[in-house]
N, C-alpha and C. Protein backbone atom coordinates (compact mmCIF):
# COMPACT_ATOMS: atom_id res chain seq x y z
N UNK A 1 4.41 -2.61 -5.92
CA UNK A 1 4.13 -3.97 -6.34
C UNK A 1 4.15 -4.09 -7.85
N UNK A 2 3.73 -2.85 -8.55
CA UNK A 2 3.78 -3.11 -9.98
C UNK A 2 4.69 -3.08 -10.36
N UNK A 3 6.34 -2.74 -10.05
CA UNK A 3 6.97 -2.77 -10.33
C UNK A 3 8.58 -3.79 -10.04
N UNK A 4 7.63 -5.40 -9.26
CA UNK A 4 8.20 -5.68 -8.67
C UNK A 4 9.17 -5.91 -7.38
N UNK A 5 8.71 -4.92 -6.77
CA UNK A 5 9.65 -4.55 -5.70
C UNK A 5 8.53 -4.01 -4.23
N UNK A 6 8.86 -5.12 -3.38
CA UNK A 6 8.09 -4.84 -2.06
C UNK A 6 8.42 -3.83 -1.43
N UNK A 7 6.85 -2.68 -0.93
CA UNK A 7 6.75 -1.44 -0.73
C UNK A 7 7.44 -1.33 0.54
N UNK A 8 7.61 -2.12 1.44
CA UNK A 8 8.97 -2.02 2.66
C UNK A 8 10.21 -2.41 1.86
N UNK A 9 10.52 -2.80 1.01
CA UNK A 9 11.67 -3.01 0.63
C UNK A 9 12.08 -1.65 -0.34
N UNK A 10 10.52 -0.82 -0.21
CA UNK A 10 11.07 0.40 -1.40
C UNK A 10 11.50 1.67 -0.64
N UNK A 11 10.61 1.43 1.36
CA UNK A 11 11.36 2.03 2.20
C UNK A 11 13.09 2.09 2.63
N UNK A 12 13.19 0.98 2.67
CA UNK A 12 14.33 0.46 3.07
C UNK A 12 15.62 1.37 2.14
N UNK A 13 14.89 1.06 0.63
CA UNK A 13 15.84 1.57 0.04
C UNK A 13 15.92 2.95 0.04
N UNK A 14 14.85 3.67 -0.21
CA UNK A 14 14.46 5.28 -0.21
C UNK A 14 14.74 6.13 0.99
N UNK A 15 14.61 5.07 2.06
CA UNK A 15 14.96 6.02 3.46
C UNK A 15 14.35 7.20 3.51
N UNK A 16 14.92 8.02 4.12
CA UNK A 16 14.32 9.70 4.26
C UNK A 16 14.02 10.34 3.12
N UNK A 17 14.38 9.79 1.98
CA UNK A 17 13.84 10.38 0.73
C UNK A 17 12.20 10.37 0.37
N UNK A 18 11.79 9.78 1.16
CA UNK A 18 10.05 9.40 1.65
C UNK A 18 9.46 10.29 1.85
N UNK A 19 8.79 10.91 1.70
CA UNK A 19 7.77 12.10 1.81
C UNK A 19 6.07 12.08 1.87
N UNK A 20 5.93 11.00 1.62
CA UNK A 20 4.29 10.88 1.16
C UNK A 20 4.09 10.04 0.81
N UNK A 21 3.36 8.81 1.30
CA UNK A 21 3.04 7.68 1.56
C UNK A 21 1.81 7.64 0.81
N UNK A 22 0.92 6.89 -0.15
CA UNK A 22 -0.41 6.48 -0.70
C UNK A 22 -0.68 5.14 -0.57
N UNK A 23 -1.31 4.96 0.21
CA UNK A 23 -2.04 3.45 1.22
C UNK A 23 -2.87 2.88 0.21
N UNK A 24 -2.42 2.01 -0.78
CA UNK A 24 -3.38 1.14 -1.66
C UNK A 24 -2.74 -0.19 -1.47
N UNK A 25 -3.34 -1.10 -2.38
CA UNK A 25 -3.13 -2.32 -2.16
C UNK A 25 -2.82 -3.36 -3.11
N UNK A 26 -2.26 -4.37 -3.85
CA UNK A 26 -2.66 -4.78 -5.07
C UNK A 26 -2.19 -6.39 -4.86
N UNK A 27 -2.67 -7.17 -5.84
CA UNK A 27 -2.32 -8.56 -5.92
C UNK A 27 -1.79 -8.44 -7.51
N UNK A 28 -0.39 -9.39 -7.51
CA UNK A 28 -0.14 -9.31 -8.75
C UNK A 28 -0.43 -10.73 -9.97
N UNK A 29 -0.76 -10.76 -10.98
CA UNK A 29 -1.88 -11.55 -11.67
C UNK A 29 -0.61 -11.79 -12.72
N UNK A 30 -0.93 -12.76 -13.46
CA UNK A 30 -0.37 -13.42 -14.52
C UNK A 30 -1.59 -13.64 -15.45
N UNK A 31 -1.17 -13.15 -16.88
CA UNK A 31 -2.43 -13.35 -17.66
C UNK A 31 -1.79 -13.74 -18.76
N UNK A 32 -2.18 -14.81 -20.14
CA UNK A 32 -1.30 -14.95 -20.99
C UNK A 32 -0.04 -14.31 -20.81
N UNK A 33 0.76 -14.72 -20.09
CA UNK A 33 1.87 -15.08 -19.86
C UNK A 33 2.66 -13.73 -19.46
N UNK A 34 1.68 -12.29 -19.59
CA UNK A 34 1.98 -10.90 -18.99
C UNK A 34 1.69 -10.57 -17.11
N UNK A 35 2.84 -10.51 -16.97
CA UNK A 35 2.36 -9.99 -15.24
C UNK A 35 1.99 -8.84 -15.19
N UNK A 36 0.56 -8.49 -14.30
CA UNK A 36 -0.02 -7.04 -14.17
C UNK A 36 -0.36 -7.27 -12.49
N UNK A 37 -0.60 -6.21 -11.74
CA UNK A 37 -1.08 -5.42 -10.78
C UNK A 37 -2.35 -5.56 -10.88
N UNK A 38 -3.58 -6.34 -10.36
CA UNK A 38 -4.33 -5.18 -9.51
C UNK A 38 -5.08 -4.73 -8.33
N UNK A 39 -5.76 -3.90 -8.54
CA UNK A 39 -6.27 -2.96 -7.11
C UNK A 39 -6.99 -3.74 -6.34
N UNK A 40 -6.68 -3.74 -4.76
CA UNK A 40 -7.60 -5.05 -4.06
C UNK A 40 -7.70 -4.39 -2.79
N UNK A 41 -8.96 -4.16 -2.27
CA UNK A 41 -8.91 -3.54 -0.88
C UNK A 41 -7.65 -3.29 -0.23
N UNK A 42 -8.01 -2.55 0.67
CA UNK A 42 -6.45 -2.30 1.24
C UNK A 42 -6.11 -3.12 2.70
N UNK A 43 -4.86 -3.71 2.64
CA UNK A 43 -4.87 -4.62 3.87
C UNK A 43 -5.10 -6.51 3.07
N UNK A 44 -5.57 -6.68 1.74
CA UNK A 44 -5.95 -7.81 1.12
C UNK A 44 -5.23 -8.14 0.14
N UNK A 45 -4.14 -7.21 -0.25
CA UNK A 45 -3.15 -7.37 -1.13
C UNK A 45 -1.55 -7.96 -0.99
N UNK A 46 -0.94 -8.11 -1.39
CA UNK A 46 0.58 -8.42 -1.11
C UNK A 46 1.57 -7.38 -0.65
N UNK A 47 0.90 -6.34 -0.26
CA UNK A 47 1.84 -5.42 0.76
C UNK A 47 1.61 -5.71 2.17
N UNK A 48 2.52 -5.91 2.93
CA UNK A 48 2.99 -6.10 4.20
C UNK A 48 3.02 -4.69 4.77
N UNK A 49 1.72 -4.04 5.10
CA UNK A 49 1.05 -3.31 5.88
C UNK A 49 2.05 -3.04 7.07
N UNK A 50 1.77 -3.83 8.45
CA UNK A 50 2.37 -4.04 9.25
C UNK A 50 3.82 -3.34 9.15
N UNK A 51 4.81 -4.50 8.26
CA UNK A 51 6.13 -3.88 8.14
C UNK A 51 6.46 -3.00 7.40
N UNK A 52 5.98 -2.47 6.57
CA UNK A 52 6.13 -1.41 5.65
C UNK A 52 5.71 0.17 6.72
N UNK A 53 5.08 0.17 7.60
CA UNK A 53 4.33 1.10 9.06
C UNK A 53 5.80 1.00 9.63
N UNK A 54 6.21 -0.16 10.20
CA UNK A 54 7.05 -0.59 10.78
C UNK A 54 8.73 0.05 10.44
N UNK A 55 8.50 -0.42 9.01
CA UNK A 55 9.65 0.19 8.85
C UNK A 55 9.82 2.22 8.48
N UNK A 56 8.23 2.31 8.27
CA UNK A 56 8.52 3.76 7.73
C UNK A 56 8.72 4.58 10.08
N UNK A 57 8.38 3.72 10.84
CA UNK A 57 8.29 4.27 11.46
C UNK A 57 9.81 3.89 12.45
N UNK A 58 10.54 3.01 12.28
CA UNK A 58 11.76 3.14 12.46
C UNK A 58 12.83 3.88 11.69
N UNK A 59 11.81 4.73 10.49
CA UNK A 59 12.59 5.97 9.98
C UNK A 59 12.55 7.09 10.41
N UNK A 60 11.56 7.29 11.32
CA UNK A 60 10.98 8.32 11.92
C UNK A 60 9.83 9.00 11.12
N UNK A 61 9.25 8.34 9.98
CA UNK A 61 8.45 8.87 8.70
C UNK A 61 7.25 9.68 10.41
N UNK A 62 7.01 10.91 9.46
CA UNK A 62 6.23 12.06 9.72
C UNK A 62 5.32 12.41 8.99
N UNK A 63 5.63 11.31 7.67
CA UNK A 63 4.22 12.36 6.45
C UNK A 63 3.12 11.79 6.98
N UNK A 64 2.37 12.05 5.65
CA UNK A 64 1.29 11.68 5.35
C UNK A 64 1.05 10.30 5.05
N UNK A 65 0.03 9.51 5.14
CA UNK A 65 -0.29 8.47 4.53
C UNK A 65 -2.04 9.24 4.09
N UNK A 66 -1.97 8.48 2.57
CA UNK A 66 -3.37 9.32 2.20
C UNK A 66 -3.94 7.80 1.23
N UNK A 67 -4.88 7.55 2.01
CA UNK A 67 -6.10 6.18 1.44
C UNK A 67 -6.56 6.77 0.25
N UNK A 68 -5.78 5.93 -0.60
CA UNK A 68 -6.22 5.66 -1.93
C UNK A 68 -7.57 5.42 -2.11
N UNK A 69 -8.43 6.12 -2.74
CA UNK A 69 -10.18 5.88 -3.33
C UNK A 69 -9.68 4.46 -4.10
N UNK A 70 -10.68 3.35 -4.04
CA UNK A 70 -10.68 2.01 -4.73
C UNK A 70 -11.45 2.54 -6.22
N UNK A 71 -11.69 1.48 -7.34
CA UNK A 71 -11.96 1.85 -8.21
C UNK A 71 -13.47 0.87 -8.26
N UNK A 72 -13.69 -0.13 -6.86
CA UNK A 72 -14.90 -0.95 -6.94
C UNK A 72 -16.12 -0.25 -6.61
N UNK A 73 -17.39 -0.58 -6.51
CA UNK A 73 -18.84 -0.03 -6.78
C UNK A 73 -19.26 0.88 -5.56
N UNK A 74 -18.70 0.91 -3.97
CA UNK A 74 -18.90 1.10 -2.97
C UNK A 74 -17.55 2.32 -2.44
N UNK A 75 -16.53 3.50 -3.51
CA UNK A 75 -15.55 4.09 -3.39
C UNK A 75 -15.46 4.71 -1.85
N UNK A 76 -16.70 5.57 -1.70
CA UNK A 76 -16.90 5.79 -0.13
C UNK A 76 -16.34 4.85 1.08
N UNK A 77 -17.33 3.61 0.76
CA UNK A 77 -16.92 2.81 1.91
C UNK A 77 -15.75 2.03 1.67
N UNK A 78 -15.20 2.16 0.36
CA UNK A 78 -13.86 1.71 0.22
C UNK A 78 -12.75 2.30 1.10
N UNK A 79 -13.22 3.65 1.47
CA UNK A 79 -12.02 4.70 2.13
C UNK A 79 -12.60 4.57 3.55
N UNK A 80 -13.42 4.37 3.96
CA UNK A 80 -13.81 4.61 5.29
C UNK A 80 -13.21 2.89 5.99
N UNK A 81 -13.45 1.73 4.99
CA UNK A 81 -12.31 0.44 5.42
C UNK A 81 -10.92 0.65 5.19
N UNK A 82 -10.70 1.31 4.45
CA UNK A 82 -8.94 1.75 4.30
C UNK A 82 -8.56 2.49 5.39
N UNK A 83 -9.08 3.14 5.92
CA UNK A 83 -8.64 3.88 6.84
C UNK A 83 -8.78 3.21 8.52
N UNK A 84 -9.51 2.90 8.86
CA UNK A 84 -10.14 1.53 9.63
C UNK A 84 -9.02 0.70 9.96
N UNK A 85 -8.61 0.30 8.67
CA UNK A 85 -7.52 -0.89 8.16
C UNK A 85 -6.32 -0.69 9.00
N UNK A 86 -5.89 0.66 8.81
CA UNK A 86 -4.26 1.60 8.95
C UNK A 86 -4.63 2.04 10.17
N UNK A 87 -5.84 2.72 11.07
CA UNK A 87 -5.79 2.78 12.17
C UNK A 87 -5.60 1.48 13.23
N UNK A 88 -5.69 0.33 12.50
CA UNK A 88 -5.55 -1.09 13.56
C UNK A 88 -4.38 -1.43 13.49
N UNK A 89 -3.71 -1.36 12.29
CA UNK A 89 -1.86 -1.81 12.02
C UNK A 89 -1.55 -0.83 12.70
């Protein structure tokens, strides 16, 4: 997302070159007139969860997916809803 480019659309392009998946989340912000990223629970952001699963799994993806620690006051239970999150998609 920070780089513009939707994380199923970064499957799509990368294909089997995929190896290791990191499950975070982000909304992207406009601030004086600079676009930035940031970190927003996971599942609450502008990644398409669902199809991005979807598509890593019509690749046959085998890795890992590994829940990103949040950077908000509660990091623990940040990972124990991230994970929660990805077991329901």
């Amino acid at each position: 997302l920070g780089g513009g480019l939707a994380p199923a659309d970064a499957v799509a392009e990368l294909g089997a070159d995929v190896l290791h998946v990191y499950a975070a989340d982000a909304v992207r912000e406009v601030a004086g007139g600079l676009a930035k990223t940031a970190e927003v629970e996971l599942g609450r952001g502008e990644a398409d969860w669902p199809e991005l699963l979807g598509r890593l799994t019509a690749r046959d993806y085998t890795g890992w997916l590994t829940a990103v620690r949040g950077e908000g006051p509660e990091p623990a239970s940040d990972l124990q809803n991230a994970v929660a999150y990805l077991r329901t998609v």
